[in-house]
Protein backbone atom coordinates (compact mmCIF):
# COMPACT_ATOMS: atom_id res chain seq x y z
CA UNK A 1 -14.39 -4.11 -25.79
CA UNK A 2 -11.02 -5.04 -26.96
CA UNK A 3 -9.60 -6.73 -29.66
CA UNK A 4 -8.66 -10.71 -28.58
CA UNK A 5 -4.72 -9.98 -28.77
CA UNK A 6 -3.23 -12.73 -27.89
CA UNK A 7 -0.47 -13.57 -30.66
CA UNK A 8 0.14 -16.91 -31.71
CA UNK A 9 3.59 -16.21 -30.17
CA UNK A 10 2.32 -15.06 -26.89
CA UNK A 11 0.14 -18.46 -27.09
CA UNK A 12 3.00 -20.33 -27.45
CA UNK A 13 5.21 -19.01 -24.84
CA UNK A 14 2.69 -19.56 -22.56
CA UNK A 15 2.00 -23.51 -23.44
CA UNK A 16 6.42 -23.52 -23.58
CA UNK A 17 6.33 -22.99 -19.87
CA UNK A 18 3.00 -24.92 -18.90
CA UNK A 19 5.18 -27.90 -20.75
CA UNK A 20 8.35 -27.16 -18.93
CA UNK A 21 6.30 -26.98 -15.33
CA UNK A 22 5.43 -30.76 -16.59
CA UNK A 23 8.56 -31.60 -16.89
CA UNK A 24 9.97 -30.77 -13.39
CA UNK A 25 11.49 -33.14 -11.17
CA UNK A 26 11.62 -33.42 -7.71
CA UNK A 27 11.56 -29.76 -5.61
CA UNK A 28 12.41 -28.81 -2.34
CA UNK A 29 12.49 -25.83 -0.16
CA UNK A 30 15.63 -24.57 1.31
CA UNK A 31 19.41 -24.21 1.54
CA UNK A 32 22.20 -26.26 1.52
CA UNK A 33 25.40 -25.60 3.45
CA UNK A 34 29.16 -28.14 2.95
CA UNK A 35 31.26 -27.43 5.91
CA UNK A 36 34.52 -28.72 4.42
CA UNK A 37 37.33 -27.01 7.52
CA UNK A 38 40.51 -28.99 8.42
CA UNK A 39 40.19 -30.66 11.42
CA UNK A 40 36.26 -31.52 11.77
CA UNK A 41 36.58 -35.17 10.71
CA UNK A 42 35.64 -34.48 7.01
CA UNK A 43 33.37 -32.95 4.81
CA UNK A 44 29.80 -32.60 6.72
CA UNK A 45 26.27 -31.75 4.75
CA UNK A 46 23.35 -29.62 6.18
CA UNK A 47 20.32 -28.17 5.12
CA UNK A 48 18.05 -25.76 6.66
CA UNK A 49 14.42 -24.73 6.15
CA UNK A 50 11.62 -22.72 7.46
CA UNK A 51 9.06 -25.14 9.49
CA UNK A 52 6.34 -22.67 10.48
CA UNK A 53 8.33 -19.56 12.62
CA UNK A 54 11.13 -22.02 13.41
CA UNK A 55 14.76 -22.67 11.63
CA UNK A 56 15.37 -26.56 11.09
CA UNK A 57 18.62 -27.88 9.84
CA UNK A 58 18.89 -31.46 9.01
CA UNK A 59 22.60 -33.38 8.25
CA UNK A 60 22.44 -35.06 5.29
CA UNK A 61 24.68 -37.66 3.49
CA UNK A 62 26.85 -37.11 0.49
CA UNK A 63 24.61 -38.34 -1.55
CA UNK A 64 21.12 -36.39 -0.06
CA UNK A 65 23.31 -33.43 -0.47
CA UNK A 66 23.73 -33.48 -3.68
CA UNK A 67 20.03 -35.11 -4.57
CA UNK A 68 18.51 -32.26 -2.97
CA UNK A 69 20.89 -29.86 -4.14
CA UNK A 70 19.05 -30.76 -7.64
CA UNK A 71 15.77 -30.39 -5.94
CA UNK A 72 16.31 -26.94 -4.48
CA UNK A 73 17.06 -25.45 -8.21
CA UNK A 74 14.22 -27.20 -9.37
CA UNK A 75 12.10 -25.06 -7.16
CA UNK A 76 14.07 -22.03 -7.83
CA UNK A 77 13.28 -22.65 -11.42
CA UNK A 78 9.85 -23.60 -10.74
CA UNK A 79 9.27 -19.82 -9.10
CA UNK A 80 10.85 -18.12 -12.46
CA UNK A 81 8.36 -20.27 -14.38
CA UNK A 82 5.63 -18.98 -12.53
CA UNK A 83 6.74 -15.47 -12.49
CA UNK A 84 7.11 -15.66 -15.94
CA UNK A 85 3.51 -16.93 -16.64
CA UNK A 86 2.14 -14.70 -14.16
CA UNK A 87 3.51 -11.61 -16.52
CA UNK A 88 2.16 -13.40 -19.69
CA UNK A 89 -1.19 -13.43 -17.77
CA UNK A 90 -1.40 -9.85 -16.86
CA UNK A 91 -0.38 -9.13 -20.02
CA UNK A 92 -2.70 -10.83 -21.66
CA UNK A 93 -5.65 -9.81 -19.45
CA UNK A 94 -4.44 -5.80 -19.96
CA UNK A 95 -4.30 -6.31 -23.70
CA UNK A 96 -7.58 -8.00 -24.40
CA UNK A 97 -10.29 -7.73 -22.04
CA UNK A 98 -12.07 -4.44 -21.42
CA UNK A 99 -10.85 -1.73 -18.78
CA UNK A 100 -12.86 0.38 -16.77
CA UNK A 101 -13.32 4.25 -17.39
CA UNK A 102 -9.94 5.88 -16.13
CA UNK A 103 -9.08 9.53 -15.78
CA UNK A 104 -5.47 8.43 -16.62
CA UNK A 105 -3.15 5.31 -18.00
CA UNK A 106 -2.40 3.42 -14.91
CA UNK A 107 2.06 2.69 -14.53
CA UNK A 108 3.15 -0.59 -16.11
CA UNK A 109 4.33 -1.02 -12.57
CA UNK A 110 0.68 -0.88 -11.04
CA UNK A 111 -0.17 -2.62 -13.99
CA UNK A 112 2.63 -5.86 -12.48
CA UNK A 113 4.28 -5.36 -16.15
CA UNK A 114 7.45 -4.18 -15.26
């Protein structure tokens, strides 16, 4: 069996982005398009989703524009969070719990390290 390698700084970049998970606001799914040409009575605010196999695009005010605008990075950053702690996990799991007999060293990219 393996030694239990998990550093203390491995630790606590893991608990760093279980806190900042915590701290997210409001997220969304989507895109956001401003259609700003001359000529089309003034700036105009969409966004569009996935609902099931279907594209659905919604006008939105000024001010749901930009709300959601927030939201939609707070998702985005939500995914790199969870990428991020799905690496530590693997990681972790390679490093310190016990592998199977192997007739060679598997690729960090088998191993999702890369």
């Amino acid at each position: 069996m393996k030694e239990n390698s998990e550093g203390p700084e491995e630790l606590a970049a893991y608990r760093r982005l279980q806190q900042r998970l915590g701290q997210t606001g409001w997220i969304a799914l989507g895109s956001l398009i401003e259609r700003t040409k001359a000529g089309q009575g003034g700036p105009r605010y969409q966004w569009s989703r996935r609902v099931g196999r279907k594209t659905v695009t919604v006008a939105l005010s000024a001010e749901q524009y930009r709300w959601l605008g927030k939201a939609i990075s707070n998702q985005r950053a939500v995914w790199k969070t969870l990428e991020e702690m799905q690496r530590l996990t693997l990681a972790h799991m390679w490093e310190s719990l016990p592998d199977p007999p192997r007739r060679k060293r598997l690729a960090k990219k088998t191993l999702g390290l890369n």
